[in-house]
Protein backbone atom coordinates (compact mmCIF):
# COMPACT_ATOMS: atom_id res chain seq x y z
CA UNK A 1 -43.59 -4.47 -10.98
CA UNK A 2 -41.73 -3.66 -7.64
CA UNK A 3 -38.91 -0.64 -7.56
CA UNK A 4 -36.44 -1.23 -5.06
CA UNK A 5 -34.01 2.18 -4.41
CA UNK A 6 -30.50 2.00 -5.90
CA UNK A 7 -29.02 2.11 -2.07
CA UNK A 8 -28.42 -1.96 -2.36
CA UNK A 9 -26.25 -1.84 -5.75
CA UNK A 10 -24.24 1.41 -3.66
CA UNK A 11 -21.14 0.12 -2.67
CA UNK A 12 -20.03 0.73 0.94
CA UNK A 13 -19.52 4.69 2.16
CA UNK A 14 -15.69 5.11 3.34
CA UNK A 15 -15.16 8.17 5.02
CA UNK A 16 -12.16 10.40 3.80
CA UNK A 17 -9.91 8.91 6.83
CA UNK A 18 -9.86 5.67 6.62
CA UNK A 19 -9.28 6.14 2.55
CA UNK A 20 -6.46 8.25 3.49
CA UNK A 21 -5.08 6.06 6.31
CA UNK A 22 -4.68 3.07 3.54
CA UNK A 23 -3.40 4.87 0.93
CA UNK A 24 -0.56 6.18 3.49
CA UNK A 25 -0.32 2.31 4.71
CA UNK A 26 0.66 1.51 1.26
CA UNK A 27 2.69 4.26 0.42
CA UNK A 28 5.14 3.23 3.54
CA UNK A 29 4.94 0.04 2.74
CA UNK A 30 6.73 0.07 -0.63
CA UNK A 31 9.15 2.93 1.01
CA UNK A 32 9.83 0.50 3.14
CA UNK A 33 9.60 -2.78 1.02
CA UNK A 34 11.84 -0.60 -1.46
CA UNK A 35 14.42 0.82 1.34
CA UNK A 36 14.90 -2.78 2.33
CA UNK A 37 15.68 -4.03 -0.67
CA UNK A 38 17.95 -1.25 -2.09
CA UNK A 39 20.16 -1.72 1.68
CA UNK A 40 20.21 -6.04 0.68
CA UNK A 41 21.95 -4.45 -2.49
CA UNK A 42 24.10 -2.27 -0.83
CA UNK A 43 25.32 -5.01 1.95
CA UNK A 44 25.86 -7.81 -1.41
CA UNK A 45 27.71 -5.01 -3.07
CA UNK A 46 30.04 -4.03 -0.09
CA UNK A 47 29.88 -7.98 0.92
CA UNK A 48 31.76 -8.21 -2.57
CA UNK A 49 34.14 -6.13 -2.30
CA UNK A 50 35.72 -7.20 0.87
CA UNK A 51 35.96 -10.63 -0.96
């Protein structure tokens, strides 16, 4: 019977940045994707108003 090390079933090592770096990627993203969407609101609102 052969052994082989666990180090092939290990998933990929990340370091702390690049973990960090995406989770701040998607965190502006839905400020963003959120902002955008709140302001397409805003402009239908006001849009309606003036009607």
């Amino acid at each position: 019977m052969v052994f082989r090390s666990p180090e092939h079933l290990a998933a990929p090592i990340y370091d702390h940045a690049e973990i960090t770096r995406v989770a701040a990627a998607t965190v502006v993203f839905d400020l963003v994707t959120l902002m955008t969407k709140n302001h397409v609101a805003i402009l239908v609102l006001a849009s309606e108003d003036h009607a």
